[in-house]
C-alpha atoms as a PDB file:
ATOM      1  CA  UNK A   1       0.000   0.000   0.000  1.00  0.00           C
ATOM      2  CA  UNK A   2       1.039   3.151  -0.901  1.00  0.00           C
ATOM      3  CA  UNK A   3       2.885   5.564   1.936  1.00  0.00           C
ATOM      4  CA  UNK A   4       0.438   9.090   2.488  1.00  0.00           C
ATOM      5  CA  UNK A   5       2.625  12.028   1.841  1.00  0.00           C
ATOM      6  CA  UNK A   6       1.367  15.137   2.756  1.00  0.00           C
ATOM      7  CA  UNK A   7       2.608  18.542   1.378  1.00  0.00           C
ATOM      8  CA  UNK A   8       0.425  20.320   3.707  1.00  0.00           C
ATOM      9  CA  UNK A   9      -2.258  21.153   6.395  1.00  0.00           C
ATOM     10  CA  UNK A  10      -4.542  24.374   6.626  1.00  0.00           C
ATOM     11  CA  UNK A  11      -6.491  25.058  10.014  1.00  0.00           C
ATOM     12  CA  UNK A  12      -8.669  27.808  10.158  1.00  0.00           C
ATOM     13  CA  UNK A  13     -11.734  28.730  12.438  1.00  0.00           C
ATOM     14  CA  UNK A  14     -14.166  31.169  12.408  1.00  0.00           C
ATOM     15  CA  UNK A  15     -16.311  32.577  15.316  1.00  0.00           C
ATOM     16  CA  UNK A  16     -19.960  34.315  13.885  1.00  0.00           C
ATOM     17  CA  UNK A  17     -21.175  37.037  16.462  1.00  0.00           C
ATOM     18  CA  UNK A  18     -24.301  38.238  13.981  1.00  0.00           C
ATOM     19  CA  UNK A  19     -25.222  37.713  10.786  1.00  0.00           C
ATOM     20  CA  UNK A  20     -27.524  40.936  10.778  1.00  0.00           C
ATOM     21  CA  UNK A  21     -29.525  39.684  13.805  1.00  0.00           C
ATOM     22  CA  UNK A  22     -29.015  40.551  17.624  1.00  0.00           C
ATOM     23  CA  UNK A  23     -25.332  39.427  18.739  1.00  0.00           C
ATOM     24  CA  UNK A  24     -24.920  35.730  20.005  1.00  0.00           C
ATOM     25  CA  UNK A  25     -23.945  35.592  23.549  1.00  0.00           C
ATOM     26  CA  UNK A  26     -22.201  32.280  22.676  1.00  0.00           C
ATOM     27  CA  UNK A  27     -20.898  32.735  18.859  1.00  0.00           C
ATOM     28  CA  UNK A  28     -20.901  29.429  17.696  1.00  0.00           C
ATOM     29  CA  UNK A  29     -17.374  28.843  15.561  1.00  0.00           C
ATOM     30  CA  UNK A  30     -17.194  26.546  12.191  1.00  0.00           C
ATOM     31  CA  UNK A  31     -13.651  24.985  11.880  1.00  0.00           C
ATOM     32  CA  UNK A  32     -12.025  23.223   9.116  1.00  0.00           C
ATOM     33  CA  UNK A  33      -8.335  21.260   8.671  1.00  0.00           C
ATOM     34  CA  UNK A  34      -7.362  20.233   5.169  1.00  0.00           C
ATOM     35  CA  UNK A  35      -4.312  18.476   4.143  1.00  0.00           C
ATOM     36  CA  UNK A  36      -2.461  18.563   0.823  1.00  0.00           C
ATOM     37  CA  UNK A  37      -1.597  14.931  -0.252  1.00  0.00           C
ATOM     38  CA  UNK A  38       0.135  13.153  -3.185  1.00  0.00           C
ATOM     39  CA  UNK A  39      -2.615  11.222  -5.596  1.00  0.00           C
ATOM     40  CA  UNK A  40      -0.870   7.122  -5.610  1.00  0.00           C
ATOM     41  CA  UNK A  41      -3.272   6.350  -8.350  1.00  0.00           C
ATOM     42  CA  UNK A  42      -2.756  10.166 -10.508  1.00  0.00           C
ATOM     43  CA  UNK A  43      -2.364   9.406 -14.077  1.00  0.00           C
ATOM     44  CA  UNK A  44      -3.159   6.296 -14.854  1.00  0.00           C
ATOM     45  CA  UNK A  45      -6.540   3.933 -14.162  1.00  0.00           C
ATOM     46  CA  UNK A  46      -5.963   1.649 -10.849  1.00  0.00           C
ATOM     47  CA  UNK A  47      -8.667  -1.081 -10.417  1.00  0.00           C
ATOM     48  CA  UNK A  48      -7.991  -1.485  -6.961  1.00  0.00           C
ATOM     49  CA  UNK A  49      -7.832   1.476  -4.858  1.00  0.00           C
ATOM     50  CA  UNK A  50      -9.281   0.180  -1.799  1.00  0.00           C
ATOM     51  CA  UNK A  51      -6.064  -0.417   0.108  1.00  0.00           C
ATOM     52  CA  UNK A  52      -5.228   3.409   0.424  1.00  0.00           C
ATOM     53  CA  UNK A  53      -8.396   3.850   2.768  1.00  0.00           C
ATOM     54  CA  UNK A  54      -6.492   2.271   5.324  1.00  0.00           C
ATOM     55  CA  UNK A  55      -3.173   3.879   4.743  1.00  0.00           C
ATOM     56  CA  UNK A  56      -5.556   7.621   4.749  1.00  0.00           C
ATOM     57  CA  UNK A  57      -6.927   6.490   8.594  1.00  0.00           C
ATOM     58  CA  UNK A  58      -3.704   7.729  10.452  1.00  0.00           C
ATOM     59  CA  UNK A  59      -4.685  10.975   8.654  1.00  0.00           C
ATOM     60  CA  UNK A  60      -7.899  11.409   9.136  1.00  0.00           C
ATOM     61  CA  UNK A  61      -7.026  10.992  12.954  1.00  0.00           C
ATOM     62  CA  UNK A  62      -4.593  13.443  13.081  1.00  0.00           C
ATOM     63  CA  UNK A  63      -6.751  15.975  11.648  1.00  0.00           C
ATOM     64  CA  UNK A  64     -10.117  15.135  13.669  1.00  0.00           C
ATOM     65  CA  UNK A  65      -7.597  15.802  16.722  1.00  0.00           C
ATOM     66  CA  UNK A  66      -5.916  18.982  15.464  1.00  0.00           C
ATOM     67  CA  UNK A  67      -9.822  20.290  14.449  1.00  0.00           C
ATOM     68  CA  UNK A  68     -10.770  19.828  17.708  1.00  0.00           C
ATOM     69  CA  UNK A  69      -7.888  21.311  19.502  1.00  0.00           C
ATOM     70  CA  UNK A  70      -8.546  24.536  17.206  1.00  0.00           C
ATOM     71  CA  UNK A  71     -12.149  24.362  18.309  1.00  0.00           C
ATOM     72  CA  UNK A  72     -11.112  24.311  22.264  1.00  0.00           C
ATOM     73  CA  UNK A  73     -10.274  20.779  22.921  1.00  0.00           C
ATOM     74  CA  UNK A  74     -13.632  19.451  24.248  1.00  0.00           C
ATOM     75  CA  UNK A  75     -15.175  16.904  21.853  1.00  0.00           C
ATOM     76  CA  UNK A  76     -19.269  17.518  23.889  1.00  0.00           C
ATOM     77  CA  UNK A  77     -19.134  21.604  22.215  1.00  0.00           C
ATOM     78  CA  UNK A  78     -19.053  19.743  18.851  1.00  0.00           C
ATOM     79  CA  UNK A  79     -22.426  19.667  17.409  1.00  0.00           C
ATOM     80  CA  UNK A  80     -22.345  19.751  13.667  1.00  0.00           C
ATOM     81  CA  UNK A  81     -19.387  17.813  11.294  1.00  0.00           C
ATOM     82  CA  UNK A  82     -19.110  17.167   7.301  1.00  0.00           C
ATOM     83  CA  UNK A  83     -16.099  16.071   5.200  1.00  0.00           C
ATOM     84  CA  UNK A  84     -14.969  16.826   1.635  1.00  0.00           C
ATOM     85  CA  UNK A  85     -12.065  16.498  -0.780  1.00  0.00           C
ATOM     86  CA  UNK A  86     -10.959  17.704  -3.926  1.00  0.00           C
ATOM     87  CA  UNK A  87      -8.758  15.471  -6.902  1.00  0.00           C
ATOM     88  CA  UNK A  88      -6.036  17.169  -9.221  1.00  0.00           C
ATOM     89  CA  UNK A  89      -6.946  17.057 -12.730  1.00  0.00           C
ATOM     90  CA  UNK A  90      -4.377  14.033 -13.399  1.00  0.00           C
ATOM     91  CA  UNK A  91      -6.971  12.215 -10.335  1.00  0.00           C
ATOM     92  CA  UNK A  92     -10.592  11.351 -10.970  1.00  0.00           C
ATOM     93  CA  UNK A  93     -13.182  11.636  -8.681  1.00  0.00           C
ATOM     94  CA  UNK A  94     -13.401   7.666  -7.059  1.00  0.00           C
ATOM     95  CA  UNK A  95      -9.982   8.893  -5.066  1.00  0.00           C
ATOM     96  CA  UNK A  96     -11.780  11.442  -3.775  1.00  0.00           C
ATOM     97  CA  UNK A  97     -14.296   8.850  -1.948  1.00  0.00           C
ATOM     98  CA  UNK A  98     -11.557   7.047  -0.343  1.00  0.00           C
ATOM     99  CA  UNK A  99     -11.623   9.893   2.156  1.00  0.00           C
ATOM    100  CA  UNK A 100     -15.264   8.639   3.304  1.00  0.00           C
ATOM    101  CA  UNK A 101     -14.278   6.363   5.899  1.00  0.00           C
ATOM    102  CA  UNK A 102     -11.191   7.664   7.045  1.00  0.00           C
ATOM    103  CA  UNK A 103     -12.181  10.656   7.234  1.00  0.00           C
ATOM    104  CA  UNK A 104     -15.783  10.043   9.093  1.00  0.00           C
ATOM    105  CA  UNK A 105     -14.811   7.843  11.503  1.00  0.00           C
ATOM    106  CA  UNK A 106     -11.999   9.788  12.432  1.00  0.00           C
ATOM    107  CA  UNK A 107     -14.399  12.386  13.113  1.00  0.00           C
ATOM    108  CA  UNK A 108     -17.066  10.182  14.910  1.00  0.00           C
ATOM    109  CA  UNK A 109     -13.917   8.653  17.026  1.00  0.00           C
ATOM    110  CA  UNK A 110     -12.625  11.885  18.223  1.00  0.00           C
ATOM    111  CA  UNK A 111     -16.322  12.652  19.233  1.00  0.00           C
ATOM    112  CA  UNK A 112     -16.459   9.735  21.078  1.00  0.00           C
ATOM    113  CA  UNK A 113     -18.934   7.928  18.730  1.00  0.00           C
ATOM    114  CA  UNK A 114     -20.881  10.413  17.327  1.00  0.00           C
ATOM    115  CA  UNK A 115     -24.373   9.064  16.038  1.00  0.00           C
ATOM    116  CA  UNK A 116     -24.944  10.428  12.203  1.00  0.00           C
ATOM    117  CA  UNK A 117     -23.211   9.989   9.044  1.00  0.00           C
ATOM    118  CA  UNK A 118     -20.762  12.656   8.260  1.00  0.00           C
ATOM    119  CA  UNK A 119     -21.933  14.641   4.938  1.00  0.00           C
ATOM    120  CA  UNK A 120     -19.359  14.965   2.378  1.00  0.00           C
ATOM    121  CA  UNK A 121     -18.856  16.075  -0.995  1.00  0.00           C
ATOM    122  CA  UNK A 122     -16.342  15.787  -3.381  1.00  0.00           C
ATOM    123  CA  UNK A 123     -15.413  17.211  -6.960  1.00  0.00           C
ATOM    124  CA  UNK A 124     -11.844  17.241  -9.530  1.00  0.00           C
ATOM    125  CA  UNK A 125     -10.274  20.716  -9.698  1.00  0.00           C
ATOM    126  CA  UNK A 126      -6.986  22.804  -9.968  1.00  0.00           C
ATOM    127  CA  UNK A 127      -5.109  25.092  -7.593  1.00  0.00           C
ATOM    128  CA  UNK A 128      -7.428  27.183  -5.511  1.00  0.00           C
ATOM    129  CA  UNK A 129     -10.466  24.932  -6.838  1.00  0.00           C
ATOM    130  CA  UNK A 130     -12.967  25.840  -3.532  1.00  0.00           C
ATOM    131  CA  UNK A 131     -15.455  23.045  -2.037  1.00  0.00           C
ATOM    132  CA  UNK A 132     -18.724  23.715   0.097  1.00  0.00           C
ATOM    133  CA  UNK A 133     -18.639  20.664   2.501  1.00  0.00           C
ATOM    134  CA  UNK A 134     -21.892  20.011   3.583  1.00  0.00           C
ATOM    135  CA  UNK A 135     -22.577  20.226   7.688  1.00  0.00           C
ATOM    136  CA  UNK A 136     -25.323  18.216   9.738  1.00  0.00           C
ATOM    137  CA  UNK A 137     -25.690  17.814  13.784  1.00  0.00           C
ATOM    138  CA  UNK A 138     -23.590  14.801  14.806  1.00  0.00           C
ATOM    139  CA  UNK A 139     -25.865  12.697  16.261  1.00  0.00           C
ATOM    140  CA  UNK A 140     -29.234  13.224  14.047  1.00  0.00           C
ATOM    141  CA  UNK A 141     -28.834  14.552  10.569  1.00  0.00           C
ATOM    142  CA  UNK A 142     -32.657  15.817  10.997  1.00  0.00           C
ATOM    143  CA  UNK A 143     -31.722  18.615  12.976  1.00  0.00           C
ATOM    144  CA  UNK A 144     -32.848  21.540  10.804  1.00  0.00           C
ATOM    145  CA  UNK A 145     -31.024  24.336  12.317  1.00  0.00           C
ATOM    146  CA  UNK A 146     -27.494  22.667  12.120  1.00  0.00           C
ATOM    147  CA  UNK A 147     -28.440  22.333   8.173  1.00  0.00           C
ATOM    148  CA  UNK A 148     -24.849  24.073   6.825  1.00  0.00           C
ATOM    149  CA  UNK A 149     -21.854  24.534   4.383  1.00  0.00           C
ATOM    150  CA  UNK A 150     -18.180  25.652   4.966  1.00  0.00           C
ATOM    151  CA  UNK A 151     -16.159  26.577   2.032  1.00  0.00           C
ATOM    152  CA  UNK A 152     -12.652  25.383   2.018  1.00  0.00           C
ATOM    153  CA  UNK A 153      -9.712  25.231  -0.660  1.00  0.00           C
ATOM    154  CA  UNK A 154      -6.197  26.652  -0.556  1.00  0.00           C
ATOM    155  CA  UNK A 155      -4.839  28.653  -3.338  1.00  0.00           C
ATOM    156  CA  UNK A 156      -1.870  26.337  -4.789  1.00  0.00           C
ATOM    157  CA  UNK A 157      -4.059  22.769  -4.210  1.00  0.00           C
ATOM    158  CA  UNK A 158      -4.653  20.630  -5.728  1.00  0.00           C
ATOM    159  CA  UNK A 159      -1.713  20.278  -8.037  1.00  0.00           C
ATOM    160  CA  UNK A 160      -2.778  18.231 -11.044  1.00  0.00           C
ATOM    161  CA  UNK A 161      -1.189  14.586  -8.684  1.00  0.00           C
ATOM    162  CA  UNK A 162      -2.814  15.514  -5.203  1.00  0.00           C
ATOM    163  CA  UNK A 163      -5.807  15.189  -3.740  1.00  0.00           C
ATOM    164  CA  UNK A 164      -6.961  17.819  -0.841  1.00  0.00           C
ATOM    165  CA  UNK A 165      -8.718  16.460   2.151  1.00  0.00           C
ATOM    166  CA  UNK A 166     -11.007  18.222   4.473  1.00  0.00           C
ATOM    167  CA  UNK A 167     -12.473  17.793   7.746  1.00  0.00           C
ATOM    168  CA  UNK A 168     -14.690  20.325   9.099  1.00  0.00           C
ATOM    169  CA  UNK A 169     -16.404  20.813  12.598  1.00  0.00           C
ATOM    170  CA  UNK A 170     -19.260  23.627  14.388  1.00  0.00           C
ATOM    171  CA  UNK A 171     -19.682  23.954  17.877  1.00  0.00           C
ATOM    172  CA  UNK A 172     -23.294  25.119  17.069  1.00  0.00           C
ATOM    173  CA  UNK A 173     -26.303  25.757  15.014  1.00  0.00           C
ATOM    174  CA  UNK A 174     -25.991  28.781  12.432  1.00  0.00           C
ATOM    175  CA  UNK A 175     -25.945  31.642  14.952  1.00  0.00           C
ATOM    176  CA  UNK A 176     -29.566  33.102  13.972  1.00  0.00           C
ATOM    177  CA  UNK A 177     -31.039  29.344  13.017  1.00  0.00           C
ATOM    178  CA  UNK A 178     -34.805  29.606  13.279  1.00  0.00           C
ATOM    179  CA  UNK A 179     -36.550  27.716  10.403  1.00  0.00           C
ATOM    180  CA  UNK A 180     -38.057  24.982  12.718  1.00  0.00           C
ATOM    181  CA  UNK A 181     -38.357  21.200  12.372  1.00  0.00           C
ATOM    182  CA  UNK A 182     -36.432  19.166  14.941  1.00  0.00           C
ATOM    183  CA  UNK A 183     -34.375  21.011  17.793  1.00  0.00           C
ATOM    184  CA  UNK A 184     -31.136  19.572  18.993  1.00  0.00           C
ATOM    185  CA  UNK A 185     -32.637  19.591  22.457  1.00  0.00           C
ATOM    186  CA  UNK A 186     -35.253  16.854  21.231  1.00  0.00           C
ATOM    187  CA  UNK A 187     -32.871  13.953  19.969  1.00  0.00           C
ATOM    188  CA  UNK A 188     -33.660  10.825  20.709  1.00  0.00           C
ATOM    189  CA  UNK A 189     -30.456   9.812  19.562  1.00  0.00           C
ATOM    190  CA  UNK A 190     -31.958   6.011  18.067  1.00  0.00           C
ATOM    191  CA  UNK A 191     -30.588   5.896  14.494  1.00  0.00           C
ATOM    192  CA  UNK A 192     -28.441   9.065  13.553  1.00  0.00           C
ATOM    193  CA  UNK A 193     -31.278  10.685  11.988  1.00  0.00           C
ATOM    194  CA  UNK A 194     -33.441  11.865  14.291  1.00  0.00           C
END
């Protein structure tokens, strides 16, 4: 199986105070880590491919811990997640779903067993190619007001052989959310979805 080399990792987080609406006496913050890696399977067809979703779990560890650190540390603030990653042009788009497992149950791990799936989206892309990863509650995907989307991408990724990986992480619902439909206080927590 192929080693994972990573060029790169991006951390950023972002605290929302108002979004025109009275100010939030607990701004909920939306975090995301990305890495930069090298694409194995860039240029040329692979059948199998499998194999590197174990070599990516190491990763997607790492970067469910360093999300969480950026986010304060405590995995119980965490209330919404999604993943996403983006192929170089020399990649196609099946290497971008290797990051589904890895990456989600890295997340749901670091959570300590969060409940729903992880969202995720992927697409193929050049340098500074930007991605809208998808954001539900973690423990029932029914939960209107967590309903979300975090842009990510860094300017010189993907190169034409690398894929960009993305993990992303809220510590609440969006800061005005009022559209109804099941309230995080109502879980029941059963089957991830409601």
């Amino acid at each position: 199986m192929p080693d994972v080399k990573v060029r790169k990792f991006l951390v950023s987080v972002e605290e929302i105070h108002h979004e025109g609406g009275p100010v939030s006496a607990a701004p909920p913050r939306r975090g995301a880590v990305l890495a930069v890696i090298e694409n194995p399977y860039a240029g040329a067809y692979h059948a199998d491919i499998q194999p590197f979703m174990d070599d990516l779990k190491p990763l997607g560890l790492l970067m469910a811990q360093k999300l969480l650190a950026a986010l304060g540390g405590d995995p119980t603030a965490i209330e919404g997640y999604g993943k996403g990653a983006i192929v170089g042009e020399a990649g196609e788009l099946e290497h971008a779903a290797l990051w589904h497992a890895p990456g989600g149950y890295a997340m749901r791990d670091v959570l300590g067993g969060a409940k729903a799936i992880v969202p995720s989206t992927k697409k193929v892309g050049g340098p500074g190619t930007r991605l809208d990863i998808p954001v539900t509650h973690v423990n029932a995907s029914y939960v209107r007001s967590h309903f979300d989307a975090i842009e990510v991408g860094i300017p010189d990724a993907p190169k034409a052989n690398e894929i960009v990986v993305a993990l992303v992480m809220t510590t609440g619902a969006r800061v005005h959310a009022r559209a109804g439909g099941l309230a995080a206080r109502d879980i029941k927590g059963e089957d991830g979805l409601r």
